[in-house]
Protein backbone atom coordinates (compact mmCIF):
# COMPACT_ATOMS: atom_id res chain seq x y z
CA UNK A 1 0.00 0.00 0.00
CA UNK A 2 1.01 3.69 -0.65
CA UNK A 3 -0.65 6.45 0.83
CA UNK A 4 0.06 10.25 -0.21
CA UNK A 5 -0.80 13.51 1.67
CA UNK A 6 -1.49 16.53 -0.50
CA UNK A 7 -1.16 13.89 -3.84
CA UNK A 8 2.45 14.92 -3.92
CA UNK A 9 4.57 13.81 -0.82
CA UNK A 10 5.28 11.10 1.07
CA UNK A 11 3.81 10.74 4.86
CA UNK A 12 5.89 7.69 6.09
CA UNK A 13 4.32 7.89 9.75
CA UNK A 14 0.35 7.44 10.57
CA UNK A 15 -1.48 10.30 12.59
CA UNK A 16 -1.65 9.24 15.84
CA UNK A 17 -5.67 8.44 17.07
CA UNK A 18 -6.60 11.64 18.73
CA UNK A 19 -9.16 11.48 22.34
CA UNK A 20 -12.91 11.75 21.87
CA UNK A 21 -13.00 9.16 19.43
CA UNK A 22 -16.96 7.77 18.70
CA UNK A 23 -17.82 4.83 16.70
CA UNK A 24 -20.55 5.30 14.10
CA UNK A 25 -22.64 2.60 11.66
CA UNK A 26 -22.76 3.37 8.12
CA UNK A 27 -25.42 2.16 5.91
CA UNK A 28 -24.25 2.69 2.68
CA UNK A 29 -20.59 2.72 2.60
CA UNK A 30 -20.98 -1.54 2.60
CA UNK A 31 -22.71 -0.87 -0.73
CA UNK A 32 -19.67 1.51 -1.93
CA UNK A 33 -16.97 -1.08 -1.16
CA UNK A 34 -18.79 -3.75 -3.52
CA UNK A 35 -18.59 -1.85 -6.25
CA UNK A 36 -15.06 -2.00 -6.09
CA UNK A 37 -13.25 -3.69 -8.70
CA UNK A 38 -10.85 -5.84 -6.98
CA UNK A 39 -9.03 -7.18 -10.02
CA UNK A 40 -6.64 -4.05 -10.35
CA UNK A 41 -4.95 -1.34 -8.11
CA UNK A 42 -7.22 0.52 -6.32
CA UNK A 43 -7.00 4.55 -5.96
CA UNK A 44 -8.80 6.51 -2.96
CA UNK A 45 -9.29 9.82 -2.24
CA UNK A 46 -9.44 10.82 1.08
CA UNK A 47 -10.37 14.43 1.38
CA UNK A 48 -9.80 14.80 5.12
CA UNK A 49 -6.31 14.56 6.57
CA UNK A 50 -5.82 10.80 7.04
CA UNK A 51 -6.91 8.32 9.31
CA UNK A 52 -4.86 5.14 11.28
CA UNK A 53 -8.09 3.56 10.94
CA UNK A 54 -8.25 4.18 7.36
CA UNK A 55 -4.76 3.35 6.85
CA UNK A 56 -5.43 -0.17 8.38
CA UNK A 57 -8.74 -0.69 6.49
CA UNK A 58 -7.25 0.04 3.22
CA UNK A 59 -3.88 -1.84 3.45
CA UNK A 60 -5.77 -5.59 2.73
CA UNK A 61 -6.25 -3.72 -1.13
CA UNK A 62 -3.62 -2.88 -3.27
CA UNK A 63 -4.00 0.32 -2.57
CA UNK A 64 -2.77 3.57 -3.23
CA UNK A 65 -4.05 6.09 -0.60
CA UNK A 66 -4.12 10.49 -1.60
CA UNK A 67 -5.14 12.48 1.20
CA UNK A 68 -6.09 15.86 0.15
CA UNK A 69 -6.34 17.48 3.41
CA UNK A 70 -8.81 19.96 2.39
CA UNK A 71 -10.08 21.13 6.00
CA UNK A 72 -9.85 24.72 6.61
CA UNK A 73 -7.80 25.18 3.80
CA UNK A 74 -7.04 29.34 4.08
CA UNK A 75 -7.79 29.75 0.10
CA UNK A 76 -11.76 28.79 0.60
CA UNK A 77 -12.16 32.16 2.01
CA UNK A 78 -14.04 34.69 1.05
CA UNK A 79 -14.12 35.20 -2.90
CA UNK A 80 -12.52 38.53 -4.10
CA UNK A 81 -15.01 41.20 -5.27
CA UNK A 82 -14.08 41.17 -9.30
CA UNK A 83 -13.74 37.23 -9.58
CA UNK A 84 -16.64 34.87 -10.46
CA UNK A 85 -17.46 32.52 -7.49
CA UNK A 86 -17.43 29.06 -9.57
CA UNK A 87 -14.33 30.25 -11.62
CA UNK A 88 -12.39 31.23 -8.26
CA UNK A 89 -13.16 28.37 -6.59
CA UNK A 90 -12.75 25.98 -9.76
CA UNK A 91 -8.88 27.50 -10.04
CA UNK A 92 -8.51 26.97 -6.11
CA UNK A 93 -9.51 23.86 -5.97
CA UNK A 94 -7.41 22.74 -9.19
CA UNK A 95 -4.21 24.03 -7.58
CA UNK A 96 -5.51 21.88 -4.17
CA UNK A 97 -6.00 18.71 -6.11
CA UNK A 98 -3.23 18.84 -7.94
CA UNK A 99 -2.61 15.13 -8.79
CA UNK A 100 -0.86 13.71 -11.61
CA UNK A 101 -2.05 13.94 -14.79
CA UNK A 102 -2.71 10.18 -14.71
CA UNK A 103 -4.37 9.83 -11.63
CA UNK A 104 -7.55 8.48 -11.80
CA UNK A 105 -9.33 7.52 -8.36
CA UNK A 106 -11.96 4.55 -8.24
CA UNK A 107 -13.38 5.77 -4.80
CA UNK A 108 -13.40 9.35 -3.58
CA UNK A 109 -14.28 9.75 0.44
CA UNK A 110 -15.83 13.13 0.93
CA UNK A 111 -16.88 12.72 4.63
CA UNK A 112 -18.76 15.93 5.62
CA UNK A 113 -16.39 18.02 3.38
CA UNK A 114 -19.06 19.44 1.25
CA UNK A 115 -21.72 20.87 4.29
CA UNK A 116 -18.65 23.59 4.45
CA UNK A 117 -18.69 24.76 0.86
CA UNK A 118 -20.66 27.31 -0.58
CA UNK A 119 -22.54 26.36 -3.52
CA UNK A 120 -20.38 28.07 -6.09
CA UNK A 121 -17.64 25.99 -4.66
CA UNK A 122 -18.98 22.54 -4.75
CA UNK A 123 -19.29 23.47 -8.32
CA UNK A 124 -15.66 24.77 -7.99
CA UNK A 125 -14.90 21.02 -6.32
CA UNK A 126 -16.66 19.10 -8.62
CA UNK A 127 -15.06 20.36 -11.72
CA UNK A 128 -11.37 20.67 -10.26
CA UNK A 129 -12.04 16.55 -9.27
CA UNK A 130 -13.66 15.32 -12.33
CA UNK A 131 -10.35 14.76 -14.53
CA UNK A 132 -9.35 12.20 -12.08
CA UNK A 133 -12.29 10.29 -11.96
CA UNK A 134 -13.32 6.90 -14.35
CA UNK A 135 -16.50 6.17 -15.74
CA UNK A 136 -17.21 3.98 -12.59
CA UNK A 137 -15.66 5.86 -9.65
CA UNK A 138 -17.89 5.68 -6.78
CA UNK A 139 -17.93 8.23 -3.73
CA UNK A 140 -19.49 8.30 0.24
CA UNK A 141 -19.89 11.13 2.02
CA UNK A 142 -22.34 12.85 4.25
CA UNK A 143 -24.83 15.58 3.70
CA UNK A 144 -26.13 18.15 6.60
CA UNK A 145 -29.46 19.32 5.55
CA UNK A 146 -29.30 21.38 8.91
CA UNK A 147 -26.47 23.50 10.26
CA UNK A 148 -26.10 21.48 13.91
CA UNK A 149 -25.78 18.31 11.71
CA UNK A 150 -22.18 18.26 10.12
CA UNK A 151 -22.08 14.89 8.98
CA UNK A 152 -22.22 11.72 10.98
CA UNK A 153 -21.30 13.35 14.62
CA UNK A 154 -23.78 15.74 16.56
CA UNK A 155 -22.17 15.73 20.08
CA UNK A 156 -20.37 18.91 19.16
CA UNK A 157 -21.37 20.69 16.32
CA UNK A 158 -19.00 23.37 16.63
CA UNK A 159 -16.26 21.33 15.41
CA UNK A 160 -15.31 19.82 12.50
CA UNK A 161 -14.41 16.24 12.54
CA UNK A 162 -11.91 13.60 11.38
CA UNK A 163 -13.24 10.14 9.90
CA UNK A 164 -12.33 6.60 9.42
CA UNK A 165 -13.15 3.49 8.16
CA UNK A 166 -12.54 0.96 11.10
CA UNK A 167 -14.50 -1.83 8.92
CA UNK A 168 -17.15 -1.86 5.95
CA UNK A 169 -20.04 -0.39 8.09
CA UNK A 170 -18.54 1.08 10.82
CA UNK A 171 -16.86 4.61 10.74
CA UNK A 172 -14.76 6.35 13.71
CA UNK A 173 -15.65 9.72 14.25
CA UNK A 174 -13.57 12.20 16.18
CA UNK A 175 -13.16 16.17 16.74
CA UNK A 176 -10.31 17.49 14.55
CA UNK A 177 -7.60 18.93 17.42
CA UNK A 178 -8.08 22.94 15.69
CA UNK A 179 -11.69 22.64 15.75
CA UNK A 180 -13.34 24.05 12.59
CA UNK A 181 -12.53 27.21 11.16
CA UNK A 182 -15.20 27.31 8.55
CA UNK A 183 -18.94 28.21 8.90
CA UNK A 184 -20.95 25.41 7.48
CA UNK A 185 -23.41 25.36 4.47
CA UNK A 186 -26.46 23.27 4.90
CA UNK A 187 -27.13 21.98 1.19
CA UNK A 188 -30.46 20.45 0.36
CA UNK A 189 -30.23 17.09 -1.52
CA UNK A 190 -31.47 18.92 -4.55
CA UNK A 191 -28.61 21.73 -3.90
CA UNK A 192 -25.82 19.04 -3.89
CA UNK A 193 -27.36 17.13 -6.80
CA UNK A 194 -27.33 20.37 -9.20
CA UNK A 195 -24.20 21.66 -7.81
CA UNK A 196 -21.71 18.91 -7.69
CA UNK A 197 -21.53 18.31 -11.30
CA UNK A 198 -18.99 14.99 -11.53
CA UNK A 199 -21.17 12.84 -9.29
CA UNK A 200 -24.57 11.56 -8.88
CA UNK A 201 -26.58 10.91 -5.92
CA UNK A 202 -27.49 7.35 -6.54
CA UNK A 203 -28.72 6.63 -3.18
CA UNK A 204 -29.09 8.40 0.18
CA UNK A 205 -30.24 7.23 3.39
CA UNK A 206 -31.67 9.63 5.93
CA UNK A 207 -30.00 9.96 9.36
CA UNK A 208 -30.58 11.55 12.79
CA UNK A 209 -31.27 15.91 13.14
CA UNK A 210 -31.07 16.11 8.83
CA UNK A 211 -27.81 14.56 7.98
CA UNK A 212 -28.16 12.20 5.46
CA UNK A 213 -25.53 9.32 4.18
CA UNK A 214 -24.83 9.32 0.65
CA UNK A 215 -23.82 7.14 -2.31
CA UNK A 216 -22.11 9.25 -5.18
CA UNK A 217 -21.37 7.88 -9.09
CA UNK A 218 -19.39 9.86 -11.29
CA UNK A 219 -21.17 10.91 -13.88
């Protein structure tokens, strides 16, 4: 297995598993994992900043392992006055996900990473991510339909939080240690559908206080 931080350098050590750690069922990330295609190398992209438990989880695939680390990322800011909001975010998030030209990812983990975009930038996102995605690359994330849901975790809303696969339906869930430093942007289903251009929704389940689990497709 390789795993990448940032697509370009080498991370030789794990993050270390931080306090406050929850464990969380998933419904539909079972469903994700069998549409993997087993018979060649497998590329992820984790958008968060990396995982042990992900690490593990992923090492019984020949894997190779990009995380993005996209989380309060200073250049998702406020737009400048004179620049279009898709077009500013599209170039931001094209320097960000700057993989190489090659790189094509068969499943793309978004955790809760779009409830803090903007609609103009999960356009942005999506069309930054779609060269590196096939025909058949699948995604999971989480949608927050309300602004005290950020995902899969309610205890604390005010933070963000770091994810993991500990095994096919069940997630680890933790505070990140800096807290969030982004306002979040309840989407509704329809919102993410229309705005995030390189995936469909092709199935989401409903959770607790308006989050809701989802099952993306590339388009």
């Amino acid at each position: 297995m390789t795993w990448r931080r940032g697509g370009a350098r080498d991370d030789r050590d794990a993050p270390a598993s931080a306090p406050g750690r929850e464990r969380r069922q998933t419904l539909l990330l079972p469903m994700v994992l069998e549409r993997i295609d087993e018979s060649r190398p497998l590329t992820v992209l984790d958008v968060g900043g990396g995982t042990a438990e992900t690490i593990e989880f992923l090492s019984r695939y020949r894997c190779r392992l990009h995380f993005a680390d996209l989380f309060d990322t200073a250049e998702l800011g406020a737009v400048p006055e004179d620049e279009d909001p898709v077009a500013w975010y599209t170039a931001v998030f094209s320097g960000l996900l700057d993989f190489p030209a090659d790189t094509r990812f068969d499943l793309c983990l978004l955790w809760d990473f779009l409830n803090y975009l903007p609609v103009p930038a999960l356009t942005g996102f999506s069309r930054a991510l779609r060269p590196y995605l096939r025909a058949d690359t699948v995604g999971h994330g989480f949608g927050a339909f309300k602004a005290t849901a950020p995902g899969s975790s309610w205890t604390a809303p005010e933070h963000g939080f770091a994810y993991g696969i500990v095994d096919a339906d069940t997630l680890s869930v933790r505070p990140r240690p800096e807290g969030s430093r982004a306002p979040t942007h309840p989407h509704s289903r329809k919102v993410v559908a229309e705005a995030l251009e390189c995936f469909d929704i092709a199935r989401g389940t409903l959770l607790q206080d308006g989050a809701m689990e989802l099952l993306l497709e590339a388009r």
